[in-house]
Protein backbone atom coordinates (compact mmCIF):
# COMPACT_ATOMS: atom_id res chain seq x y z
CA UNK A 1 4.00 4.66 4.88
CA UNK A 2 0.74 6.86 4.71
CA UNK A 3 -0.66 9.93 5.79
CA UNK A 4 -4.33 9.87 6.58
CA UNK A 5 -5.25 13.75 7.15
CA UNK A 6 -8.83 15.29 6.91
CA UNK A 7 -7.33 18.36 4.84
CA UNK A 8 -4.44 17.23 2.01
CA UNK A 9 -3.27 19.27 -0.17
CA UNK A 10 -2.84 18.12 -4.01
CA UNK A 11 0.48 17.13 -3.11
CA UNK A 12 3.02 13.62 -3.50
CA UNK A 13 5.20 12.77 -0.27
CA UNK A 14 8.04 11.11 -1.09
CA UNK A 15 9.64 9.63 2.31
CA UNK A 16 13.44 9.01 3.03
CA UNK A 17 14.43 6.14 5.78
CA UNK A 18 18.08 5.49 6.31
CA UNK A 19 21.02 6.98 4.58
CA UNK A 20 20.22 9.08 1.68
CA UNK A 21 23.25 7.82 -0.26
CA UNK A 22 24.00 6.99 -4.51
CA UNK A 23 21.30 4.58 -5.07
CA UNK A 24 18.50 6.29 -2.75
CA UNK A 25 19.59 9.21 -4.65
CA UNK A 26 18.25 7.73 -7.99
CA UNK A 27 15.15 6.39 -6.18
CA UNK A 28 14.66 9.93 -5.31
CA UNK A 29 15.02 11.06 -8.68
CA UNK A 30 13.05 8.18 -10.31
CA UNK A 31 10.03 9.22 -7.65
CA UNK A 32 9.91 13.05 -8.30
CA UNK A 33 9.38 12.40 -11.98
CA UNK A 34 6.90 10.04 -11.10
CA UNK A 35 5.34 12.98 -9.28
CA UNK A 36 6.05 15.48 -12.03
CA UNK A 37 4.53 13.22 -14.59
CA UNK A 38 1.30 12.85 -12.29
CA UNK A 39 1.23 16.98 -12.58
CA UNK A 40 1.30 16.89 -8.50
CA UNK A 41 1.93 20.96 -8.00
CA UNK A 42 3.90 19.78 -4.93
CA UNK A 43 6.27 17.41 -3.48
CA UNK A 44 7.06 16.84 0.04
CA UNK A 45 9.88 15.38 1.08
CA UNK A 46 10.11 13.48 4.54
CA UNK A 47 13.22 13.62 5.33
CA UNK A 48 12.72 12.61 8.97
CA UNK A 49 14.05 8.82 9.46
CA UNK A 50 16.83 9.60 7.41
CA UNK A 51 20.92 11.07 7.63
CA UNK A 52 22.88 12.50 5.21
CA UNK A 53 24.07 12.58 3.03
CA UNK A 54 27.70 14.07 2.65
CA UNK A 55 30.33 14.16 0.27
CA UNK A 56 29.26 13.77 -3.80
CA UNK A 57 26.09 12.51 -2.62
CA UNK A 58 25.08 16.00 -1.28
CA UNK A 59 25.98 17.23 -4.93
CA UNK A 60 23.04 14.54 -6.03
CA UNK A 61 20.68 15.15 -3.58
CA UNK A 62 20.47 18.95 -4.26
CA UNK A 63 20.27 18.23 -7.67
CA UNK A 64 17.44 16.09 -7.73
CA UNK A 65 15.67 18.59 -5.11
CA UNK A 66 16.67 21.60 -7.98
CA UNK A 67 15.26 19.50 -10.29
CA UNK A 68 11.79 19.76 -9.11
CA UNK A 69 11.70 24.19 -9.00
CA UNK A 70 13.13 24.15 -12.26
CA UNK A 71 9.65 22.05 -13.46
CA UNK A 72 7.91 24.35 -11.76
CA UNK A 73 6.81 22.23 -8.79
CA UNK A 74 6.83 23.95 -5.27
CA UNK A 75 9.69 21.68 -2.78
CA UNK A 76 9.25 21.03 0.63
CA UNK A 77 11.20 19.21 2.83
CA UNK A 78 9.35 18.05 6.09
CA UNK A 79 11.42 16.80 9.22
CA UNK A 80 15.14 17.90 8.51
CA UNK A 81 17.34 18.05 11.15
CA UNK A 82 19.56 20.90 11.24
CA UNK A 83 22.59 19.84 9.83
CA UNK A 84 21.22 18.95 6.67
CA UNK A 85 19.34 21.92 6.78
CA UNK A 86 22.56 23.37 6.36
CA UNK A 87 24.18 21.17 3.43
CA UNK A 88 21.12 21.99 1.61
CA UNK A 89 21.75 25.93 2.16
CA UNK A 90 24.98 25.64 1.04
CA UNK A 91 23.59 24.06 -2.12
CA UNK A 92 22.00 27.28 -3.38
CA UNK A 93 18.60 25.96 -3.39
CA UNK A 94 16.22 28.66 -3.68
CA UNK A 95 12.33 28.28 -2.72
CA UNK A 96 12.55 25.58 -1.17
CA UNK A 97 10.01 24.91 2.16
CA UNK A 98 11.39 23.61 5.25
CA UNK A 99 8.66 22.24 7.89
CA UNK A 100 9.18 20.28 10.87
CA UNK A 101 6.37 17.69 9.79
CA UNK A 102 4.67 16.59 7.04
CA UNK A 103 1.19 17.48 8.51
CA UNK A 104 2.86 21.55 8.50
CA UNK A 105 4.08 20.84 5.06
CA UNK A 106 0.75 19.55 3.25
CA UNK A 107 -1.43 22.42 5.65
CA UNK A 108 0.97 24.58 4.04
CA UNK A 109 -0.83 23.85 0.64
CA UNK A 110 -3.96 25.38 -0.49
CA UNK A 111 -6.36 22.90 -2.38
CA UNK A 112 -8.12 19.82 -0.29
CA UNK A 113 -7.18 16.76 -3.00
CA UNK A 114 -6.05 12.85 -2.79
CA UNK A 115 -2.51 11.98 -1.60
CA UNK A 116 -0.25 9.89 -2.92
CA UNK A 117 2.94 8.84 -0.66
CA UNK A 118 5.99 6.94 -1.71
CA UNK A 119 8.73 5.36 0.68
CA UNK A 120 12.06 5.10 0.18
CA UNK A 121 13.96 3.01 2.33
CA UNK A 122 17.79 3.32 2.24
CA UNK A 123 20.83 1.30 2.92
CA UNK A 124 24.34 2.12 2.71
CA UNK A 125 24.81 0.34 -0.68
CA UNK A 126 20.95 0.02 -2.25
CA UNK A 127 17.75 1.58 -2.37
CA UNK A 128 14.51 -0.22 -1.67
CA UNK A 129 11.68 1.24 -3.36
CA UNK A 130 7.24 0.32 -3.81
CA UNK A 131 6.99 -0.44 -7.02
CA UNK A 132 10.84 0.07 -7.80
CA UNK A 133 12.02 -3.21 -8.22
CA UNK A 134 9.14 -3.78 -10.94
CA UNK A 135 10.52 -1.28 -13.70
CA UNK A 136 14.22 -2.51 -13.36
């Protein structure tokens, strides 16, 4: 999936599909580092074609969203429904951006720079990921 836009912020999308569960969890992580590592002062996370997560996977998911304010990074999360909205609350995450699309997300930025977006597409059991498959 990509975002063409005439004014992008220096920013990485990362993009959920399907249930956020264990493995898309990892693919998450693996993705923000990726991002970190690139020195993108931003991540956005679509969060729009995807549910969940519950249970111990909520406990994952925050943590890998934590993960990027404590490097410094700004977090926002573009698309989430309510109820997630919610879980996320109740995971003490502080800073974090909510916007109802990515376009409100990136204008949300300052700088005009390129773009980089990652999908991850989810399953119950596995995560499908660009490029994931070739570092396993």
């Amino acid at each position: 999936m990509t975002y063409t836009l005439p004014q992008v912020t220096d920013a990485s999308i990362i993009a959920l599909e399907g249930e956020i569960g264990p493995a898309a969890v990892i693919a998450l992580q693996r993705r923000i580092i990726r991002a970190l590592d690139s020195r993108h002062p931003r991540i956005v996370v679509d969060v729009t074609g995807a549910t969940g997560p519950g249970g111990a996977t909520l406990q994952l998911f925050c943590g890998a969203l934590r993960f990027v304010s404590r490097c410094g990074a700004t977090l926002a999360l573009a698309g989430c429904p309510a109820e997630m909205r919610r879980a996320i609350d109740l995971c003490g995450l502080r800073g974090v951006e909510f916007h109802p699309t990515v376009h409100a997300a990136l204008t949300a930025g300052t700088t005009s720079r390129a773009l980089r977006t990652d999908t991850v597409h989810t399953r119950r059991t596995s995560a499908t990921t660009k490029g994931l498959r070739q570092h396993a």
